[in-house]
C-alpha atoms as a PDB file:
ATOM      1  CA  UNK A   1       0.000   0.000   0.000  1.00  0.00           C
ATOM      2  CA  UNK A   2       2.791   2.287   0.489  1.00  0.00           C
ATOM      3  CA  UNK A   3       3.269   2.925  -3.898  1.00  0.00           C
ATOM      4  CA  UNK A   4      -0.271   4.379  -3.990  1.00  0.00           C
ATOM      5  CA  UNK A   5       0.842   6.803  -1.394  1.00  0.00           C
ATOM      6  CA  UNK A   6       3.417   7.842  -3.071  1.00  0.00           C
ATOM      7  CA  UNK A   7       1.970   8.137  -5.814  1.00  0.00           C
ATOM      8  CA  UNK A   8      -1.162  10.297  -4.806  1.00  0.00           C
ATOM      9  CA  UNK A   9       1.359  12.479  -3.145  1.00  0.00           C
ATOM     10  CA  UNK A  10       3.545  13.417  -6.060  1.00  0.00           C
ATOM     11  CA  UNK A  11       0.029  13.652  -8.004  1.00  0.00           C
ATOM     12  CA  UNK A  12      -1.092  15.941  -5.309  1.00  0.00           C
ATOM     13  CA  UNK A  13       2.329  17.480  -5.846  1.00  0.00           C
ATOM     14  CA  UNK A  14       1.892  18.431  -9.207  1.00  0.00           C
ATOM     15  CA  UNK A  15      -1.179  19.253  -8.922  1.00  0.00           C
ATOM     16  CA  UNK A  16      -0.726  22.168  -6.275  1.00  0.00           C
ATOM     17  CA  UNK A  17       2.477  22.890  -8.088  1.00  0.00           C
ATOM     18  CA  UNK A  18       1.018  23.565 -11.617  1.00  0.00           C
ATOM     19  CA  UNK A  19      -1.279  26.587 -12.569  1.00  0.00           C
ATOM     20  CA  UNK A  20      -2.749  25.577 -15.624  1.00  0.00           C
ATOM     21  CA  UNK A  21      -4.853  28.121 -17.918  1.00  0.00           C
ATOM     22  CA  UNK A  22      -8.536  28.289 -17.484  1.00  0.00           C
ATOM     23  CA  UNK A  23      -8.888  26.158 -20.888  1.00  0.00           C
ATOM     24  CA  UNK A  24      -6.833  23.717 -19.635  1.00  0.00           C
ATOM     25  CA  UNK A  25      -8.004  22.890 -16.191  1.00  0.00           C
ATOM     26  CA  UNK A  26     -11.015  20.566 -17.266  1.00  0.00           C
ATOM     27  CA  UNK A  27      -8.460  18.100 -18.389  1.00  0.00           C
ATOM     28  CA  UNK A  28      -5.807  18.980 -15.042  1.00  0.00           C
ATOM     29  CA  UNK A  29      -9.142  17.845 -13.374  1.00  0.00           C
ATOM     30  CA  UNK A  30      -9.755  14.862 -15.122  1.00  0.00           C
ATOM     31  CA  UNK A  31      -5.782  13.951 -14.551  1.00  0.00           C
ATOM     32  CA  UNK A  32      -6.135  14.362 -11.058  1.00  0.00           C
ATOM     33  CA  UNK A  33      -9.523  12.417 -10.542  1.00  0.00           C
ATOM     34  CA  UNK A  34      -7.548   9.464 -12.467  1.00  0.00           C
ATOM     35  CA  UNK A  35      -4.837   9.122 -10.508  1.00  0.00           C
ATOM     36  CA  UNK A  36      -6.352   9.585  -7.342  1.00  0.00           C
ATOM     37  CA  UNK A  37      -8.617   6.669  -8.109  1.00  0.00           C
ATOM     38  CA  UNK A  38      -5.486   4.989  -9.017  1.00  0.00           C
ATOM     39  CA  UNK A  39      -4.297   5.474  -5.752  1.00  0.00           C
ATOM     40  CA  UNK A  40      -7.002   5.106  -3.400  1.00  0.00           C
ATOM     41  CA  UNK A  41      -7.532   1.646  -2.145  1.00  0.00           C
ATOM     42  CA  UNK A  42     -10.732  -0.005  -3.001  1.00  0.00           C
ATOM     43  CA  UNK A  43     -13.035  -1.165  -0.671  1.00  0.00           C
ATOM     44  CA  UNK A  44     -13.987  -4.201  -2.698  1.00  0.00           C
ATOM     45  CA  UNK A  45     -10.527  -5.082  -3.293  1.00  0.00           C
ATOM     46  CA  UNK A  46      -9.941  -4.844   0.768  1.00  0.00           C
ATOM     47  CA  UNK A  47     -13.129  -6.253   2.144  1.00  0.00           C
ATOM     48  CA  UNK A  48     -11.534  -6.712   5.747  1.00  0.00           C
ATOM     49  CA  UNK A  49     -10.099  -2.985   6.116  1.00  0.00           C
ATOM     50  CA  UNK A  50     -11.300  -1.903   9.238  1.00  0.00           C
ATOM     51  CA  UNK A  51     -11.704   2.129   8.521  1.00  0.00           C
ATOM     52  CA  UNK A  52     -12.893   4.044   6.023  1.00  0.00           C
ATOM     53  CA  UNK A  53     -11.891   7.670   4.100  1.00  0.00           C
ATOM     54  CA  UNK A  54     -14.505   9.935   2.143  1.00  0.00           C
ATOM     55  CA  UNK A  55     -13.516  12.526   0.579  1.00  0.00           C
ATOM     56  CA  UNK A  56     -15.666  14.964  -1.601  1.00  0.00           C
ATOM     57  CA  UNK A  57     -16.281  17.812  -3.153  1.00  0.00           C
ATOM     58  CA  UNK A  58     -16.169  20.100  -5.956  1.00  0.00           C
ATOM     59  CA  UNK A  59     -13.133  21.088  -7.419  1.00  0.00           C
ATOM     60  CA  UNK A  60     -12.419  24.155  -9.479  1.00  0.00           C
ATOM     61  CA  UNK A  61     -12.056  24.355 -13.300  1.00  0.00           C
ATOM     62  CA  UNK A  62     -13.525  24.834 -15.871  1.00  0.00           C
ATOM     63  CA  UNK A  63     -16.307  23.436 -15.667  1.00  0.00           C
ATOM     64  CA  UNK A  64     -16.715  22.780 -11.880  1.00  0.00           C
ATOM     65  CA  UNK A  65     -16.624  19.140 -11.265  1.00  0.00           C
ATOM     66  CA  UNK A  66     -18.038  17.210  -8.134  1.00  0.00           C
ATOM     67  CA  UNK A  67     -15.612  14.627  -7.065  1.00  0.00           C
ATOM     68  CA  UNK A  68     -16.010  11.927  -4.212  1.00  0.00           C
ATOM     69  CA  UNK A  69     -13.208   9.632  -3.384  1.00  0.00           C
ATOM     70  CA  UNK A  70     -13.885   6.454  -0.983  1.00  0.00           C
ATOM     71  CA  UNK A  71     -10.896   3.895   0.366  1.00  0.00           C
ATOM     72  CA  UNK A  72     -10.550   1.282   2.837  1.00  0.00           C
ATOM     73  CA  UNK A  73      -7.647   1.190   5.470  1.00  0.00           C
ATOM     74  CA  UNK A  74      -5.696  -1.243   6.870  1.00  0.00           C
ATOM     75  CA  UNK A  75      -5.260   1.933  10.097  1.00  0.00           C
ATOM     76  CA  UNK A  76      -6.647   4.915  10.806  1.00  0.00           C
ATOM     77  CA  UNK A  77      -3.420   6.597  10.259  1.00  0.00           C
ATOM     78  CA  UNK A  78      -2.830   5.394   6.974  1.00  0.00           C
ATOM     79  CA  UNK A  79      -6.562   6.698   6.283  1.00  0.00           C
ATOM     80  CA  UNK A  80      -5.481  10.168   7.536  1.00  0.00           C
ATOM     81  CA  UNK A  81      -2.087  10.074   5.858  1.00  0.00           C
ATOM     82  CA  UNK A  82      -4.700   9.771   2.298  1.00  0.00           C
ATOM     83  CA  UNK A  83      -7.046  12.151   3.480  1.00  0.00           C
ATOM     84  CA  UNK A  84      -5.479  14.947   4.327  1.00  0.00           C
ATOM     85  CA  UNK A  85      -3.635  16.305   1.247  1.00  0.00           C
ATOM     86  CA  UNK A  86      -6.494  14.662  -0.710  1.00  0.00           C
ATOM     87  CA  UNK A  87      -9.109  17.294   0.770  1.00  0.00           C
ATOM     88  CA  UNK A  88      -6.580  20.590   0.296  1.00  0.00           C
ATOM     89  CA  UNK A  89      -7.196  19.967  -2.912  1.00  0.00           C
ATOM     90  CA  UNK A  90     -10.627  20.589  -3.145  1.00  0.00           C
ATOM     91  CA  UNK A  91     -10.892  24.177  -4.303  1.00  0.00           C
ATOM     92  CA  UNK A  92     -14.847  24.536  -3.845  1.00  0.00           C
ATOM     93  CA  UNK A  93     -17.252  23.476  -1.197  1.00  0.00           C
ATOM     94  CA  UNK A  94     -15.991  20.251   0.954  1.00  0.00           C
ATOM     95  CA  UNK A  95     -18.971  18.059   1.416  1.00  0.00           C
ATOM     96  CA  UNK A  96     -17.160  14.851   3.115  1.00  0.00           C
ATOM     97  CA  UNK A  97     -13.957  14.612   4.780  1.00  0.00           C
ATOM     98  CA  UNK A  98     -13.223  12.065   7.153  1.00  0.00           C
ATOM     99  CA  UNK A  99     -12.003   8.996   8.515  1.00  0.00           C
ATOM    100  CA  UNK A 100     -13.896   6.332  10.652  1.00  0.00           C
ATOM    101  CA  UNK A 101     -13.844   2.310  11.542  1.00  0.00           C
ATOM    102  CA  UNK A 102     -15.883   0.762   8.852  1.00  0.00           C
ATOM    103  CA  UNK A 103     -19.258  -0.455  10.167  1.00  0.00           C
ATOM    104  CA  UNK A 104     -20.187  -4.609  10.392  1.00  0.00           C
ATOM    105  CA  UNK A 105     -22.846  -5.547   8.137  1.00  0.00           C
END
């Protein structure tokens, strides 16, 4: 689990790095929401993980996009280490952002 985290942080990285012109931000967006999902580790791939991370949002650009990110945990810390550079990178309203132990069905 540790490449996805580095991964979404260099992402994140470039990202907050890189002011691209209004024309191009739609596809800086679209970038971003890729990779993140690349990085973010699937609940259905980790069925066990005992916490949770939701993240979303809308994110600037043009146009505005609404973006929600979801990822199971094997800790809480490694949850927070995800979430927290995730959600500084949500330029308009914050809707979800948060980390909790995963509820038994």
């Amino acid at each position: 689990m540790t490449k996805p985290f580095a991964t979404l942080a260099l992402v994140l990285a470039a990202c907050g790095a890189t002011a691209l012109p209004a024309t191009a931000q739609g596809v800086g967006t679209q970038f971003f929401i890729a990779e993140v999902d690349r990085a973010t580790p699937k609940c259905r791939d980790y069925p066990d993980a005992p916490f949770v991370g939701r993240v979303s949002g809308i994110m600037g650009g043009s146009p505005a996009r609404g973006v929600s990110f979801t990822g199971c945990f094997a800790s809480y810390a490694a949850c927070e280490t995800w979430r927290q550079p995730l959600s500084g990178h949500i330029e308009g309203r914050l809707i979800q952002n948060r980390c909790e132990a995963r509820r038994k069905r």
